[in-house]
C-alpha atoms as a PDB file:
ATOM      1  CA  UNK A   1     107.436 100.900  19.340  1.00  0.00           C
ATOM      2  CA  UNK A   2     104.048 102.758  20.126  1.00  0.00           C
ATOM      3  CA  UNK A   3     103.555 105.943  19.224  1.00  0.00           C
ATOM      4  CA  UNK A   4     103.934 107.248  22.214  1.00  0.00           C
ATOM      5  CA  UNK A   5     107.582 106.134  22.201  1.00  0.00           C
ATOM      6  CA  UNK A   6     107.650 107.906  19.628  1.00  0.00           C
ATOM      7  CA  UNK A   7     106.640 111.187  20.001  1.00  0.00           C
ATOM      8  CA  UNK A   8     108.383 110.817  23.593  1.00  0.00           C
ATOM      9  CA  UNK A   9     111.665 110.356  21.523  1.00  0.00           C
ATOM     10  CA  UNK A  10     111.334 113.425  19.312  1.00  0.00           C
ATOM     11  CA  UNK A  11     111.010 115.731  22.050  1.00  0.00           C
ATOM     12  CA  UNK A  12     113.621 114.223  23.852  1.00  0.00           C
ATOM     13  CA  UNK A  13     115.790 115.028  20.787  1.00  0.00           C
ATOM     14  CA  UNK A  14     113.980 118.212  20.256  1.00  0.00           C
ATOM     15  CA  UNK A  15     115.176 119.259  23.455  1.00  0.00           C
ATOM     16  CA  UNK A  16     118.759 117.840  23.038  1.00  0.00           C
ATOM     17  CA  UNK A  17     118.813 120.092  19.617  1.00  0.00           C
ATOM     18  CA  UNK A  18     117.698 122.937  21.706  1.00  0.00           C
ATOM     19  CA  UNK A  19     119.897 122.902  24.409  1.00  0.00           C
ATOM     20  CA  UNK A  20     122.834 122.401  22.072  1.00  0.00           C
ATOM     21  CA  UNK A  21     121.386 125.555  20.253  1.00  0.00           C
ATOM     22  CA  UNK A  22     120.788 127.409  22.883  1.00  0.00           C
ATOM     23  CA  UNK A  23     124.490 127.154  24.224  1.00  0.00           C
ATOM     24  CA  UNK A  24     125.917 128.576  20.915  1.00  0.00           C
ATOM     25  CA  UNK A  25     123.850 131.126  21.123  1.00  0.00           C
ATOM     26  CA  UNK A  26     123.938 131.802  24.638  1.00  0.00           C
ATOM     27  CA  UNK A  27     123.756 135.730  24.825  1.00  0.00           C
ATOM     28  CA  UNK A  28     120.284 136.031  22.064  1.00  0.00           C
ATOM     29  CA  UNK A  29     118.974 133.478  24.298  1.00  0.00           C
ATOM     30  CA  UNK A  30     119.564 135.785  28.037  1.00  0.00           C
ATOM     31  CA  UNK A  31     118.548 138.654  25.639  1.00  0.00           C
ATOM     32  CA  UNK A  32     115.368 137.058  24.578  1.00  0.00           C
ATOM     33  CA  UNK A  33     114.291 135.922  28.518  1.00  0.00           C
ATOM     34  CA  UNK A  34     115.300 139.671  29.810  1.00  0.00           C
ATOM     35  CA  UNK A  35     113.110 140.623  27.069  1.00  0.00           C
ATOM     36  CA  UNK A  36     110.348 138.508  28.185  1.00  0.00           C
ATOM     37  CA  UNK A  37     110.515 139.329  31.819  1.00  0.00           C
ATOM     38  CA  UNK A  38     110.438 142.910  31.270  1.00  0.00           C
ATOM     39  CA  UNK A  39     107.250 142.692  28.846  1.00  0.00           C
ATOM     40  CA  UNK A  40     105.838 140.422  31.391  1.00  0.00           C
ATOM     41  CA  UNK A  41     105.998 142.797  34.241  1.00  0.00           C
ATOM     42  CA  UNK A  42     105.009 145.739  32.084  1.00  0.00           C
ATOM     43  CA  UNK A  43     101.674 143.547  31.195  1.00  0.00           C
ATOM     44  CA  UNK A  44     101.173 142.663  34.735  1.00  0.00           C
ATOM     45  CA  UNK A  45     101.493 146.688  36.190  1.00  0.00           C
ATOM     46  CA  UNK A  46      99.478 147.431  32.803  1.00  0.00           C
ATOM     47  CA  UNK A  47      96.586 144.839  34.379  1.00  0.00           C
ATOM     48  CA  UNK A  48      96.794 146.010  38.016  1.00  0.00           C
ATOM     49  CA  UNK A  49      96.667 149.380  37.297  1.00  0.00           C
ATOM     50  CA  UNK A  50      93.072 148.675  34.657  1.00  0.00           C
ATOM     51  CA  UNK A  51      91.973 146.962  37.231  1.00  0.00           C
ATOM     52  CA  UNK A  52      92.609 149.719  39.603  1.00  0.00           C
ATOM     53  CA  UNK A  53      91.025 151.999  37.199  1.00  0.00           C
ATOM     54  CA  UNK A  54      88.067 150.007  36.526  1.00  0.00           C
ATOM     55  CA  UNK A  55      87.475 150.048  40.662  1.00  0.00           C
ATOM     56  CA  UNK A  56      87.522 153.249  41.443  1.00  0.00           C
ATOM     57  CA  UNK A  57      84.919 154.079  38.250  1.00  0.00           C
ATOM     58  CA  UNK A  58      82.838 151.643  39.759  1.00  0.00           C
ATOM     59  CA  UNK A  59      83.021 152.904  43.276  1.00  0.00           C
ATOM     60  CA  UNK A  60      82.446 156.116  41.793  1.00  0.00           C
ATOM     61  CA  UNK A  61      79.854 155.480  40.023  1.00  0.00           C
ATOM     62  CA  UNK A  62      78.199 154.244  43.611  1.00  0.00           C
ATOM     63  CA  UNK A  63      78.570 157.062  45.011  1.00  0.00           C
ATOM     64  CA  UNK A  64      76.794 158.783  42.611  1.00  0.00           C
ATOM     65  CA  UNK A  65      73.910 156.791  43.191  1.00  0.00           C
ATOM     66  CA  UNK A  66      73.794 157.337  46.636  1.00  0.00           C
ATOM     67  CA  UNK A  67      71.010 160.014  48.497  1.00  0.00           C
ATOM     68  CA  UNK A  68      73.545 163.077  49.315  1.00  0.00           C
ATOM     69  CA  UNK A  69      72.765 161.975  53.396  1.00  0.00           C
ATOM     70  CA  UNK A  70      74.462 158.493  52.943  1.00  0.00           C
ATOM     71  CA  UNK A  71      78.024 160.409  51.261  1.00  0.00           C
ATOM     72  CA  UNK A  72      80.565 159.759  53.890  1.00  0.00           C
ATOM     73  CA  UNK A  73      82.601 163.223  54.279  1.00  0.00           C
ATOM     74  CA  UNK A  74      85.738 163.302  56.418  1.00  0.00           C
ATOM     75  CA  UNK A  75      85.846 166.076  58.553  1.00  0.00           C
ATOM     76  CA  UNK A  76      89.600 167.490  59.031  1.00  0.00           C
ATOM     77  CA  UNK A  77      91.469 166.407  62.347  1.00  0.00           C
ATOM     78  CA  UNK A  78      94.156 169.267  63.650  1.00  0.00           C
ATOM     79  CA  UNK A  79      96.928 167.643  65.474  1.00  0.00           C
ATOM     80  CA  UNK A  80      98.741 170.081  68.037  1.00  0.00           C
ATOM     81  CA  UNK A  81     102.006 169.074  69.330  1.00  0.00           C
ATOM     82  CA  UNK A  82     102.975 170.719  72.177  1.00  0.00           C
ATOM     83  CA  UNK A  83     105.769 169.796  74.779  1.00  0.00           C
ATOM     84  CA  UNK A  84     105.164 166.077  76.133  1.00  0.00           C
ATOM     85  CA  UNK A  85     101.710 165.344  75.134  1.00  0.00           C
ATOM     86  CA  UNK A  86      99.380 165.916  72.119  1.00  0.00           C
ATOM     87  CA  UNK A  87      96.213 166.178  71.584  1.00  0.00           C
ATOM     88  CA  UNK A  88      93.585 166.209  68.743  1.00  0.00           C
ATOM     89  CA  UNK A  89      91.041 169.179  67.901  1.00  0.00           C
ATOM     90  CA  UNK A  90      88.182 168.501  65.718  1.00  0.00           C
END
C-alpha cells in the first residue's frame, strides 16, 4: 500500500464515522447548518452594504473635488395629469 492508499482510506472511514454520527445526532447537525446559513447571509448583507458605504464616500468625496460648474443638479419635473393626456412642466 502507498501512502496515498492510505490516507485515501482514513477519510473514507472518516467520513463513514461521520455520517454514522451525524445520523444520531441528526437535529444538532440541521441546527448547526441553519446556524451557518443565517451567519453566512448576515456576513454577506454586512459586506454589500460596506461596500455600499465605502462607494458612496468615495463618490462623495468626488464631488467634492469637483469646480461648483461641473455639480450636476436635478432640476424638479411637475407632472400634471389631466383628463386623457399628460404633460410635463419644467
Amino acid at each position: 500500500m502507498t501512502f496515498f492508499e492510505i490516507v485515501k482510506i482514513f477519510f473514507e472511514f472518516a467520513a463513514v464515522v461521520l455520517l454514522i454520527v451525524g445520523f444520531i445526532n441528526e437535529k444538532k447537525v440541521v441546527a448547526f447548518e441553519v446556524k451557518l446559513a443565517r451567519a453566512i447571509r448576515i456576513h454577506l448583507r454586512n459586506y454589500r452594504a460596506r461596500k455600499q458605504r465605502e462607494a458612496q464616500r468615495e463618490y462623495a468625496a468626488k464631488v467634492q473635488k469637483r469646480a461648483p460648474e461641473d455639480v450636476y443638479e436635478e432640476t424638479p419635473v411637475l407632472t400634471v395629469v389631466g383628463g386623457k393626456s399628460s404633460h410635463r412642466v419644467a
